[in-house]
C-alpha atoms as a PDB file:
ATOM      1  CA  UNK A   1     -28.162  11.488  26.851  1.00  0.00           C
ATOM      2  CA  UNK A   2     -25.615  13.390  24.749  1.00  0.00           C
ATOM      3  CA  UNK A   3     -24.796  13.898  21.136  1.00  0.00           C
ATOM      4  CA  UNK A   4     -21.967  13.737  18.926  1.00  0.00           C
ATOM      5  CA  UNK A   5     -21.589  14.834  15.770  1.00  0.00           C
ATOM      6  CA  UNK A   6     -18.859  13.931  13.488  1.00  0.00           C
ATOM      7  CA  UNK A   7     -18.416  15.410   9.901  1.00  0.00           C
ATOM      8  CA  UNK A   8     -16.171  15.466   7.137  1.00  0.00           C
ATOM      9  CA  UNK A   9     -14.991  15.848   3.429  1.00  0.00           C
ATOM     10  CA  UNK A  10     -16.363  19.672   3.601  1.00  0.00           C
ATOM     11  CA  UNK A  11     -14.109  20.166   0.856  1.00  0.00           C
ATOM     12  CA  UNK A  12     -13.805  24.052   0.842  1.00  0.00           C
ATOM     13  CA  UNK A  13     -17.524  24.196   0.642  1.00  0.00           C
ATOM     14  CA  UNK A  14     -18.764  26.830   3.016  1.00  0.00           C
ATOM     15  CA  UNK A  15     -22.361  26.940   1.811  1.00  0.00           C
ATOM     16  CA  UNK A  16     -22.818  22.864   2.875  1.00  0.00           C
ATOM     17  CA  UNK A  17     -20.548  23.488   5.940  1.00  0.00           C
ATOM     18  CA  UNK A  18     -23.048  26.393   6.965  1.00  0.00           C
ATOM     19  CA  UNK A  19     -26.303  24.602   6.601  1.00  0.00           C
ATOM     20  CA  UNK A  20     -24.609  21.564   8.618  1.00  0.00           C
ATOM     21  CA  UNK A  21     -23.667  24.096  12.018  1.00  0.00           C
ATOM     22  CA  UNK A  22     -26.783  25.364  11.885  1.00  0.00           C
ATOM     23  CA  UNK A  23     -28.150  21.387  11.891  1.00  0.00           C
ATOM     24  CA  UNK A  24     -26.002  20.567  14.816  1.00  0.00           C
ATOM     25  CA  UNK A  25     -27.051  23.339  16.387  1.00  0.00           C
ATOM     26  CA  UNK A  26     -30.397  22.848  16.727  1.00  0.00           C
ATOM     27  CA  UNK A  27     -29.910  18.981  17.648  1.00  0.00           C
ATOM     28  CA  UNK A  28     -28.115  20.256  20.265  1.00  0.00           C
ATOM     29  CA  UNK A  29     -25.124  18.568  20.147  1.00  0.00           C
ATOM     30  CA  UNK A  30     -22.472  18.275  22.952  1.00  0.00           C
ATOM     31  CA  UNK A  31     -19.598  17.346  21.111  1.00  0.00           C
ATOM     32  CA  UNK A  32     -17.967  18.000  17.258  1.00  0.00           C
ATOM     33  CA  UNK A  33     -15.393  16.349  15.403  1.00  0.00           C
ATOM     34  CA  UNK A  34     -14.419  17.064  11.451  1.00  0.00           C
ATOM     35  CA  UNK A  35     -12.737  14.090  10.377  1.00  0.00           C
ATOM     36  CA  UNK A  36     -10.449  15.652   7.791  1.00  0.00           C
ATOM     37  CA  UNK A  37     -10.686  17.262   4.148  1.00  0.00           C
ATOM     38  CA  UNK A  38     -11.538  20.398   4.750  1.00  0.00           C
ATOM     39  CA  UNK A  39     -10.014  21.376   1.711  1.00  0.00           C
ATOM     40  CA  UNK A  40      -9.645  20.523  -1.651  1.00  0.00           C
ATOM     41  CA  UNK A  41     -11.731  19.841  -4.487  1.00  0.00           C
ATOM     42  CA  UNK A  42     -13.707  23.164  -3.952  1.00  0.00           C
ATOM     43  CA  UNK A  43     -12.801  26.812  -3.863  1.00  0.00           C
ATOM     44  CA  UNK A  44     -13.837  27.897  -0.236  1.00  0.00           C
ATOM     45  CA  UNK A  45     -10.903  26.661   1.508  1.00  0.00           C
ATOM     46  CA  UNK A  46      -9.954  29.709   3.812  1.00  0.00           C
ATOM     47  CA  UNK A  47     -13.423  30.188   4.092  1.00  0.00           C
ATOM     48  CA  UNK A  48     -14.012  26.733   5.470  1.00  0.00           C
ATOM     49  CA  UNK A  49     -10.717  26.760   7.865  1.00  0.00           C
ATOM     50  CA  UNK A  50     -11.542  30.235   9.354  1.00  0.00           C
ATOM     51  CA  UNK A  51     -15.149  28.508  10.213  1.00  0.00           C
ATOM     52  CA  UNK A  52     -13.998  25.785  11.989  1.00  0.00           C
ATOM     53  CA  UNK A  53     -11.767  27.362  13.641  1.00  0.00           C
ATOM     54  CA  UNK A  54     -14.357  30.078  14.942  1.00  0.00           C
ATOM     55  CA  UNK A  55     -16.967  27.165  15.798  1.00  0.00           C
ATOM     56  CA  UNK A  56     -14.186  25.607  18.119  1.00  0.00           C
ATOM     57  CA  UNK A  57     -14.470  21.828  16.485  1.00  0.00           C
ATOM     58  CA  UNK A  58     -11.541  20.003  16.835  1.00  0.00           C
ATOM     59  CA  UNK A  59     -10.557  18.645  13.396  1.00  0.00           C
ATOM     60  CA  UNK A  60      -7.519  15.928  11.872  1.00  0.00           C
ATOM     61  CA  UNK A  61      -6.196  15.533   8.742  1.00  0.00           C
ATOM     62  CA  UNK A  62      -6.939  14.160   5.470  1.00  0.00           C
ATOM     63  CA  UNK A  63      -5.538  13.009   2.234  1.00  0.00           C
ATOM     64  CA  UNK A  64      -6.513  16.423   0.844  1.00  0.00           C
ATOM     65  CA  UNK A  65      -4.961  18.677   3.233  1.00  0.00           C
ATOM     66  CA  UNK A  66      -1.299  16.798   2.508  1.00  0.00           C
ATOM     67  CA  UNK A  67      -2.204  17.307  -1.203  1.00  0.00           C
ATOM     68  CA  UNK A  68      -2.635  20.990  -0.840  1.00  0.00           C
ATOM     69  CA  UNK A  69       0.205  21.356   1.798  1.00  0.00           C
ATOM     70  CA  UNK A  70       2.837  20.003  -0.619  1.00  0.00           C
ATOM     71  CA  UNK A  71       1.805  22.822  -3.314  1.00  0.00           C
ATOM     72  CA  UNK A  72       1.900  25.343  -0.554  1.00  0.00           C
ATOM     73  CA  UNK A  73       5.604  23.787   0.732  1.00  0.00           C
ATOM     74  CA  UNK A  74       6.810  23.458  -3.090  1.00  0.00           C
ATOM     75  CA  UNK A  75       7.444  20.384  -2.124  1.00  0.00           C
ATOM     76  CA  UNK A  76       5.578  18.789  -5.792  1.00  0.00           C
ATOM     77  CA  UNK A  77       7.470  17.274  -8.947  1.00  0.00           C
ATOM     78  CA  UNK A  78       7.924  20.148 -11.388  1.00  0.00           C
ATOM     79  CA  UNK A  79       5.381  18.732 -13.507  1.00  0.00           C
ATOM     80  CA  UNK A  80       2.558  19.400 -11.045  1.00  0.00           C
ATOM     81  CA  UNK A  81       3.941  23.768 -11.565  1.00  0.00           C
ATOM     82  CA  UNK A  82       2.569  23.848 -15.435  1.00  0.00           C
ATOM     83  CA  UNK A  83       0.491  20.741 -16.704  1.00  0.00           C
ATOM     84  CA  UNK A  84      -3.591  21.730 -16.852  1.00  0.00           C
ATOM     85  CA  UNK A  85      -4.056  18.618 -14.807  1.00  0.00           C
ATOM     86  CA  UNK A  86      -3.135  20.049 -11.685  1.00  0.00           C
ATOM     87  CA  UNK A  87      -4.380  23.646 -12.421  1.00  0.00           C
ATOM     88  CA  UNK A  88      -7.331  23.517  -9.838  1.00  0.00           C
ATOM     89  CA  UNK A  89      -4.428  22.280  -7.127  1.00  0.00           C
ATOM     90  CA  UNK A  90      -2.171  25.126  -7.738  1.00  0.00           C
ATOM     91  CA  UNK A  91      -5.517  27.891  -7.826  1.00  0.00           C
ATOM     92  CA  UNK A  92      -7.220  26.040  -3.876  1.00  0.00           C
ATOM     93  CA  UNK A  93      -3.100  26.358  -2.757  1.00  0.00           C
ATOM     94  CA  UNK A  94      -2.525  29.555  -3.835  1.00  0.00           C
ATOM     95  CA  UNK A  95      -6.463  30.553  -2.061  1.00  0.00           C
ATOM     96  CA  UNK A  96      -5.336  29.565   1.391  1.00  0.00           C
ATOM     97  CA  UNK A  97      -4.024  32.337   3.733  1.00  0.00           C
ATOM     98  CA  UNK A  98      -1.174  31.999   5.732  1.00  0.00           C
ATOM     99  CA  UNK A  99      -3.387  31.373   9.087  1.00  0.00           C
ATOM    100  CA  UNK A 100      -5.187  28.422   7.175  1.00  0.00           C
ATOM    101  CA  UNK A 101      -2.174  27.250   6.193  1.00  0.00           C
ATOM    102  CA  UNK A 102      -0.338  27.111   9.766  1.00  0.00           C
ATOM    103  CA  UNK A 103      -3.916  25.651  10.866  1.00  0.00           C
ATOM    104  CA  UNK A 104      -3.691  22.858   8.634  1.00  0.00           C
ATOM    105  CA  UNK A 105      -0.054  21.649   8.934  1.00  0.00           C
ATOM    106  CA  UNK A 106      -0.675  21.356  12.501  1.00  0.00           C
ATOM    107  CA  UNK A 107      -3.448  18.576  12.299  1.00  0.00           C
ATOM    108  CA  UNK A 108      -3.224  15.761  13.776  1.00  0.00           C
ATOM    109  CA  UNK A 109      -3.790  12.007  12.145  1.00  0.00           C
ATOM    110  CA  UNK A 110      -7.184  10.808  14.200  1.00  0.00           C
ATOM    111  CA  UNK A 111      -8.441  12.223  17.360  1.00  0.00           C
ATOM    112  CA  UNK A 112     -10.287   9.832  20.275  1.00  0.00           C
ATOM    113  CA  UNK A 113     -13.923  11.573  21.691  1.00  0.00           C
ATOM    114  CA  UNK A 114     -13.327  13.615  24.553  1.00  0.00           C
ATOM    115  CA  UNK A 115     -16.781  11.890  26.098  1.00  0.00           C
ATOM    116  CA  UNK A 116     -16.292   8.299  24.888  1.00  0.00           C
ATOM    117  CA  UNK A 117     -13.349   7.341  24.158  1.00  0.00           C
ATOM    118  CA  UNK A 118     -14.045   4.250  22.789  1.00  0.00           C
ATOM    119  CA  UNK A 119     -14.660   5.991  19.706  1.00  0.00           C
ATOM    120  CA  UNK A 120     -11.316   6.388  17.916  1.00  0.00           C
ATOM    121  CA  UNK A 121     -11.702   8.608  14.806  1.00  0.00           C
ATOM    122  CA  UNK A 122      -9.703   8.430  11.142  1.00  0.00           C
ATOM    123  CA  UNK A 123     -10.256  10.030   7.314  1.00  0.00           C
ATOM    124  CA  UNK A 124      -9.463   6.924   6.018  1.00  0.00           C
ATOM    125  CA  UNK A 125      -8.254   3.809   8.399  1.00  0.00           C
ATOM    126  CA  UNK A 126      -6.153   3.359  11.140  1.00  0.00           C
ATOM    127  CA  UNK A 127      -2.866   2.790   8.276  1.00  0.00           C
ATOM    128  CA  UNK A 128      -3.661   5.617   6.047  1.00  0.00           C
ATOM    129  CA  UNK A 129      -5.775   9.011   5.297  1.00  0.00           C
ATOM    130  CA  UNK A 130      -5.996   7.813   1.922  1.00  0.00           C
ATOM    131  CA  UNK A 131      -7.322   4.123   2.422  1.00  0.00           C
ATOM    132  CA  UNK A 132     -11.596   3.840   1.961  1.00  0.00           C
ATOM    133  CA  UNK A 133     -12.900   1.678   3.923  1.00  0.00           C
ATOM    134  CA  UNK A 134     -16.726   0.926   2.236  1.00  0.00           C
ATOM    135  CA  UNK A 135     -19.365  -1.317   1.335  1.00  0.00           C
ATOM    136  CA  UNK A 136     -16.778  -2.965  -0.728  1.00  0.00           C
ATOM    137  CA  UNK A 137     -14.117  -3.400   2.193  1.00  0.00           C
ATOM    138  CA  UNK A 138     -14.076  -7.424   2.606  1.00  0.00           C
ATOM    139  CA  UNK A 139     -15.037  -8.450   6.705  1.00  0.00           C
ATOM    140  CA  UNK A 140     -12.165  -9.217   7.299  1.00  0.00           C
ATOM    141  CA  UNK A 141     -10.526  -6.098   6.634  1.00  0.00           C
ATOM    142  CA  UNK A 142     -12.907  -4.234   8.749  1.00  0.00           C
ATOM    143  CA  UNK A 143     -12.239  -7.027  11.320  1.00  0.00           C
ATOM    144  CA  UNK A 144      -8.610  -6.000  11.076  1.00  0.00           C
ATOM    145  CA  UNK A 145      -9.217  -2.044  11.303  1.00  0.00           C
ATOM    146  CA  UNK A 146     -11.057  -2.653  14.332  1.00  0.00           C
ATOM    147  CA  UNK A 147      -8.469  -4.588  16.189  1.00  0.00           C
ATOM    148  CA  UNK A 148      -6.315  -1.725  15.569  1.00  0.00           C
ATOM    149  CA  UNK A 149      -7.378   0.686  17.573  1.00  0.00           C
ATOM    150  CA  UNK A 150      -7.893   0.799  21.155  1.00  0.00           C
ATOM    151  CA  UNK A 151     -11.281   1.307  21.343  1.00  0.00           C
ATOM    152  CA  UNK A 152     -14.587  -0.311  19.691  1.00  0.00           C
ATOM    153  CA  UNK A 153     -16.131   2.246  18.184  1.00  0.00           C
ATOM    154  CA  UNK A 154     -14.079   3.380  14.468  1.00  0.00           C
ATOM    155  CA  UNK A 155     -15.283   6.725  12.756  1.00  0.00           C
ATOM    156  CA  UNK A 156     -13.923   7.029   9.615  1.00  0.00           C
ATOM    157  CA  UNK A 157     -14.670   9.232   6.138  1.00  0.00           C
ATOM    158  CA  UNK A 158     -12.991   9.746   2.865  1.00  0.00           C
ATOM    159  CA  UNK A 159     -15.003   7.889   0.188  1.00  0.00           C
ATOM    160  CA  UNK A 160     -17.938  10.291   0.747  1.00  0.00           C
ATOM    161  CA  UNK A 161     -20.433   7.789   1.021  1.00  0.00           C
ATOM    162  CA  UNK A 162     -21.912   6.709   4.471  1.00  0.00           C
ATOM    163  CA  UNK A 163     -21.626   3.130   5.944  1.00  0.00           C
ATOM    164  CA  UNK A 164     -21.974   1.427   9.328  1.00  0.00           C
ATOM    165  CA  UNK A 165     -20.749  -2.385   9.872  1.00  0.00           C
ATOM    166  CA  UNK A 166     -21.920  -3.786  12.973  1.00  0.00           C
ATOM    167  CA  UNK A 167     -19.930  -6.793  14.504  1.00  0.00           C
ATOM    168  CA  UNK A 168     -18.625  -8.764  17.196  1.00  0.00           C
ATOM    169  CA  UNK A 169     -15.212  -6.814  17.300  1.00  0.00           C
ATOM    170  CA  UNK A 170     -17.048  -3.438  17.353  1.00  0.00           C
ATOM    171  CA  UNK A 171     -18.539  -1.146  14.897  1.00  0.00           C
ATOM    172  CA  UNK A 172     -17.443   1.065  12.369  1.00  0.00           C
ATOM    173  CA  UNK A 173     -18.964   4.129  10.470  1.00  0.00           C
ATOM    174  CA  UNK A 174     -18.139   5.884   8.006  1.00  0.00           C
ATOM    175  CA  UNK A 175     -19.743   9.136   8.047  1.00  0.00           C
ATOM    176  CA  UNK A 176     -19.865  10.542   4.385  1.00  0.00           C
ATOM    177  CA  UNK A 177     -19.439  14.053   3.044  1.00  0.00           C
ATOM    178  CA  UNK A 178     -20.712  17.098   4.038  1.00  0.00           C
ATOM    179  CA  UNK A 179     -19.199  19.116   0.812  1.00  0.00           C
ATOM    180  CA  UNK A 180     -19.225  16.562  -1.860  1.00  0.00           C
ATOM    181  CA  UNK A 181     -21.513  13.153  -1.437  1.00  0.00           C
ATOM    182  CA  UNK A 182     -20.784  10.662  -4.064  1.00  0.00           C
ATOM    183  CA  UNK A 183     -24.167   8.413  -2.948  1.00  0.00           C
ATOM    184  CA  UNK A 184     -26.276  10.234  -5.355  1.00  0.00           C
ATOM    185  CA  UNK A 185     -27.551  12.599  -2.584  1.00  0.00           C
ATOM    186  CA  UNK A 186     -26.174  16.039  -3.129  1.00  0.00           C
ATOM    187  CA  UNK A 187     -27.020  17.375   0.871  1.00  0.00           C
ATOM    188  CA  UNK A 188     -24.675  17.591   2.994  1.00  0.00           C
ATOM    189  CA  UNK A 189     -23.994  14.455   5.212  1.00  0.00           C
ATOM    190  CA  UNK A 190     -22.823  13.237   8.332  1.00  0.00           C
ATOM    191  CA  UNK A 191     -22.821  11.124  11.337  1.00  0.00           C
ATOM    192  CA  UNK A 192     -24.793  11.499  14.684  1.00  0.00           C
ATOM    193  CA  UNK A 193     -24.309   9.446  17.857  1.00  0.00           C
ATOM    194  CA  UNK A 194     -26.768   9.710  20.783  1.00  0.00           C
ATOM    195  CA  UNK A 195     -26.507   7.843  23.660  1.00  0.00           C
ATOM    196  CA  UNK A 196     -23.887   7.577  26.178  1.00  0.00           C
ATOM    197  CA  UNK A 197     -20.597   5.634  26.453  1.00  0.00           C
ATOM    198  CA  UNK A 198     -21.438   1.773  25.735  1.00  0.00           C
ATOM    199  CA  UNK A 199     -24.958   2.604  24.338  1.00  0.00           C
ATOM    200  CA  UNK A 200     -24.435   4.644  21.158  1.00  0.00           C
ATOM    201  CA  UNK A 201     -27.301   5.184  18.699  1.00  0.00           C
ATOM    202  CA  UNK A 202     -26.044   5.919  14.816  1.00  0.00           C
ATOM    203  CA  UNK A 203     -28.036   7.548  12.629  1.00  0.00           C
ATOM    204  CA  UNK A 204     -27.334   9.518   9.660  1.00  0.00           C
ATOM    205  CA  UNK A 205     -28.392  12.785   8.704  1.00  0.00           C
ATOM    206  CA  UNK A 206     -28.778  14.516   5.348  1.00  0.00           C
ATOM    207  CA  UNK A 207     -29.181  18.764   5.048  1.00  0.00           C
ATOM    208  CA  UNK A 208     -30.063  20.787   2.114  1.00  0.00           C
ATOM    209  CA  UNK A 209     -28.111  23.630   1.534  1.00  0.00           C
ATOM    210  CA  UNK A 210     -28.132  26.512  -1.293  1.00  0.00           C
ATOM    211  CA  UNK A 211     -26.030  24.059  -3.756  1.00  0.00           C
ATOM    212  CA  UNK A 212     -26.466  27.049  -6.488  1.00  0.00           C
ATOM    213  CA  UNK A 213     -24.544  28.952  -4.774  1.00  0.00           C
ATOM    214  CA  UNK A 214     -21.600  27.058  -4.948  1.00  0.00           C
ATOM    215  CA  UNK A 215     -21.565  26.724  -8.915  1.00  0.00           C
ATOM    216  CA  UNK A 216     -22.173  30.381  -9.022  1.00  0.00           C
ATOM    217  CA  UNK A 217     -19.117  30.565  -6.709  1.00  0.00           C
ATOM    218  CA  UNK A 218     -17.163  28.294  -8.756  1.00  0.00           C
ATOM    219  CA  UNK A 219     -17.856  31.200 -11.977  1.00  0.00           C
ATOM    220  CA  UNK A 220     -17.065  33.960  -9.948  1.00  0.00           C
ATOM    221  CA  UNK A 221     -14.356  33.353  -8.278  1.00  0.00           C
ATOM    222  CA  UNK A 222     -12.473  32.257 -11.103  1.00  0.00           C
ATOM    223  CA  UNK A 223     -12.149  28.690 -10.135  1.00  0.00           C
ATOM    224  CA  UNK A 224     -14.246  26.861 -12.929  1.00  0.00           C
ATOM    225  CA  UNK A 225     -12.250  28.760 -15.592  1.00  0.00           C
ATOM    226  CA  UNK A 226      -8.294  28.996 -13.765  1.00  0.00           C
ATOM    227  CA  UNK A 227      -8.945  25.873 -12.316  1.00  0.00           C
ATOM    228  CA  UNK A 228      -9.412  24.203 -16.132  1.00  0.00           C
ATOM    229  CA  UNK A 229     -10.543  20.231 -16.449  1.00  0.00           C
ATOM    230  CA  UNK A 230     -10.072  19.086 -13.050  1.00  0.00           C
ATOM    231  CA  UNK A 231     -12.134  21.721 -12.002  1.00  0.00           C
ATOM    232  CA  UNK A 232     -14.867  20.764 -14.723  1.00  0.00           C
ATOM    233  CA  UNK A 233     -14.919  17.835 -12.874  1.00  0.00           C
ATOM    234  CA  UNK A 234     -15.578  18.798  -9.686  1.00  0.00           C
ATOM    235  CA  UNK A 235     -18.350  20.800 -11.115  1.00  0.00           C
ATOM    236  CA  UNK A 236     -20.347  18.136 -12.066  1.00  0.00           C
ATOM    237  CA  UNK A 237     -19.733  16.098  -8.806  1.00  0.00           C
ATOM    238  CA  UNK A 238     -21.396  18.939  -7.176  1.00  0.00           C
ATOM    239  CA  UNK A 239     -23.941  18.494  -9.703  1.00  0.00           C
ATOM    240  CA  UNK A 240     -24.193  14.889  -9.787  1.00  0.00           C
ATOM    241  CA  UNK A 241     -23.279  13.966  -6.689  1.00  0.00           C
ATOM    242  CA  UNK A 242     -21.129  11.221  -7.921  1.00  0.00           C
ATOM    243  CA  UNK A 243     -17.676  10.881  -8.639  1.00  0.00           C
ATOM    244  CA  UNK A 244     -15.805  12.303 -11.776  1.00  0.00           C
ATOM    245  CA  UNK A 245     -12.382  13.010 -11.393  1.00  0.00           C
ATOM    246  CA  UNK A 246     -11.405   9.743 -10.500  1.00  0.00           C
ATOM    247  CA  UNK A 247     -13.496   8.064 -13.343  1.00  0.00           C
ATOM    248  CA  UNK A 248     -11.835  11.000 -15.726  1.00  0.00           C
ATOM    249  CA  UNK A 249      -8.235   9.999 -14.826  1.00  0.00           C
ATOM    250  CA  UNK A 250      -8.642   6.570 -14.666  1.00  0.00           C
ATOM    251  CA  UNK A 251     -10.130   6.727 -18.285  1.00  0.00           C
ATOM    252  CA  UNK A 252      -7.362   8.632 -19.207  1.00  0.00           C
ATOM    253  CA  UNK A 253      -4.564   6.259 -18.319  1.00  0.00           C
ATOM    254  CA  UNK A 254      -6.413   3.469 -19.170  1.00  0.00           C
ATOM    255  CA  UNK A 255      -7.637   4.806 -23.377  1.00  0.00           C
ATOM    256  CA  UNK A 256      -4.069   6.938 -23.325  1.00  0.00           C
ATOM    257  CA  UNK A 257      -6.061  10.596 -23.831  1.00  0.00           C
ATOM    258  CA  UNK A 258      -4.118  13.125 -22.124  1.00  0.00           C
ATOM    259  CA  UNK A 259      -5.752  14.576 -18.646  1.00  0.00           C
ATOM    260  CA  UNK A 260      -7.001  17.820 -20.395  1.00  0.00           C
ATOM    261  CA  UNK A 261      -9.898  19.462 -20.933  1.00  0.00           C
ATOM    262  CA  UNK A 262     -10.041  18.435 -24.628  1.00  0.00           C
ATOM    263  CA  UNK A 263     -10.594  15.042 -23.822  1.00  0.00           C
ATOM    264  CA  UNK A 264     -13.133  16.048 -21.499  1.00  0.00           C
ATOM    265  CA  UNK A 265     -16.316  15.596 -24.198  1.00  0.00           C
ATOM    266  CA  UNK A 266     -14.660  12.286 -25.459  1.00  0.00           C
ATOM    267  CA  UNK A 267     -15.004  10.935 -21.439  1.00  0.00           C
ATOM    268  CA  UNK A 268     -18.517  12.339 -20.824  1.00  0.00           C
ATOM    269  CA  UNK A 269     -19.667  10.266 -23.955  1.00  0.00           C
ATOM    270  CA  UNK A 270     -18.870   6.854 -22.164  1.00  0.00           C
ATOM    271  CA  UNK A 271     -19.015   7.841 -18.497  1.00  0.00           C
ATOM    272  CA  UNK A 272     -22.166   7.038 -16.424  1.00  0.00           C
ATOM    273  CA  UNK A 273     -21.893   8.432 -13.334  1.00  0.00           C
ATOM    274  CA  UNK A 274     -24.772   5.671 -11.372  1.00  0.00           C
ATOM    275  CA  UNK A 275     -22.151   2.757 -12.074  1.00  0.00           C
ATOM    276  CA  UNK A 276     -19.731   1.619  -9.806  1.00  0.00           C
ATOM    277  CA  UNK A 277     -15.687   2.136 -10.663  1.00  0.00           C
ATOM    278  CA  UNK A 278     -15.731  -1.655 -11.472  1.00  0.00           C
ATOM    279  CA  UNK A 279     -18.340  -1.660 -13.558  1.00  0.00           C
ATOM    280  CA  UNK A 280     -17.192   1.320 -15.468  1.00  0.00           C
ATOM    281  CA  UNK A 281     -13.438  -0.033 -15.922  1.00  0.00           C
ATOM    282  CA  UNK A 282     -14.872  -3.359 -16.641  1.00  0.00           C
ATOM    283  CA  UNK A 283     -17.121  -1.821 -19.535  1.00  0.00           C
ATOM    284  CA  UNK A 284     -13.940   0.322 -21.030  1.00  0.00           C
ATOM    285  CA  UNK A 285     -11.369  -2.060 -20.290  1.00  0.00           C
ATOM    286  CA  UNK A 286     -12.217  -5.558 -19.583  1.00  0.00           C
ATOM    287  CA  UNK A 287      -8.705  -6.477 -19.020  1.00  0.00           C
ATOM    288  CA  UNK A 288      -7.730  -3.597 -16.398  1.00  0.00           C
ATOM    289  CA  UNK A 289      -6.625  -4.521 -13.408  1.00  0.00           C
ATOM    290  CA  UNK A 290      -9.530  -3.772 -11.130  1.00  0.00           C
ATOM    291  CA  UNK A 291      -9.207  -0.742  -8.444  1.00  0.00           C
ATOM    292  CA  UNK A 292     -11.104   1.078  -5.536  1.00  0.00           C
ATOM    293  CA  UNK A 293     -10.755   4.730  -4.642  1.00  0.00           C
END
């Protein structure tokens, strides 16, 4: 029988990323893949790259990686240099090191397992890093993902919450976060597949990790404060283990406050991190065009 593990969404946290190795270590796992994100939305970046690197997993790229790559390039509009809003962007840019850096930019878009591969693995979907496919995603669209890719297994990530759809086209599974879970569930998460080629067994697996340590990281290192709302934010998703940044900046738009930290308390008045994105832009604007992350 062998293993494989697939993980992703570490977001620069190398506490979560730690406890997770030292999971898939003991379950002794055959094979590792790190579906993308890294980095981003947490101060460890460097940390986290150097790790994976060391540990040998091959990795691909996600939404989050392109987002810090075009601050790194200077390739951003000249907005994105000075406004608060993208603060936290400019501070997790300006933490990677030149090796993380040439590591990143040199990922690839989805990877097929080296002992199955029928399993064809994404961040997002087979169109785009930055398309979720979850609970939400309509049959038919899954139907469409699976034919395609080659094979019949589809590992995917990027909306941090875990999902498998079993059908007649083939499956597909969405492994969840390891650095930032938005199911309510702040351990890290991912994916495990035992069996063998044809016979896979899913199952998901959840591992504490010293979460404390991460806030205190986000004080000391500067982050929380140099990083200003957006990384407020992410703060509380650690916290929470639910999305705010999204929420925040949809809010924003939507009631015209500007995306700063003084608009922060007005936000956290209304927001309820348990609901759904539709249920919170139905509640603050009825008339809003509905959206998924």
């Amino acid at each position: 029988m062998h293993r494989i593990a697939i993980i992703a969404d570490i977001h620069a946290n190398l506490f979560a990323l730690q406890a997770v190795a030292a999971d898939i270590d003991d379950a002794g796992v055959d094979e590792v893949i790190v579906a993308g994100d890294l980095v981003g939305r947490g101060p460890q970046g460097s940390a986290v790259v150097h790790r994976v690197q060391q540990l040998g997993w091959p990795a691909l790229r996600g939404n989050h990686e392109d987002y810090l790559l075009s601050f790194c390039h200077d390739d951003i509009p000249d907005a994105w240099r000075h406004t608060e809003q993208w603060a936290a962007s400019r501070w997790m840019a300006d933490e990677l090191d030149g090796d993380a850096i040439a590591y990143i930019d040199d990922l690839p878009f989805s990877r097929k397992s080296k002992l199955d591969p029928e399993i064809e693995v994404f961040h997002g979907s087979p169109n785009s890093h930055s398309e979720g496919i979850g609970d939400w995603t309509p049959t038919r669209r899954l139907k469409a993902h699976l034919r395609a890719i080659d094979g019949s297994i589809l590992v995917c990530a990027h909306t941090h919450r875990p999902l498998k759809y079993e059908g007649e086209l083939g499956t597909v599974v969405n492994v969840g976060s390891v650095g930032l879970p938005f199911n309510g569930d702040w351990r890290a998460q991912y994916a495990l597949l035992e069996g063998a080629p044809s016979n896979w067994e899913i199952s998901f697996r959840q591992v504490p990790y010293p979460r404390e340590r991460l806030l205190e990281y986000y004080e000391t290192s500067g982050f929380l404060t140099e990083g200003e709302v957006t990384a407020k934010l992410l703060y509380r998703e650690v916290e929470h283990a639910r999305p705010f940044l999204v929420p925040f900046l949809k809010w924003a738009d939507i009631t015209d406050h500007p995306p700063t930290s003084k608009s922060l308390p007005a936000f956290l008045k209304v927001y309820d991190p348990a609901e759904s994105m539709i249920e919170f832009l139905d509640r603050i604007s009825p008339d809003h065009p509905r959206s998924r992350r």
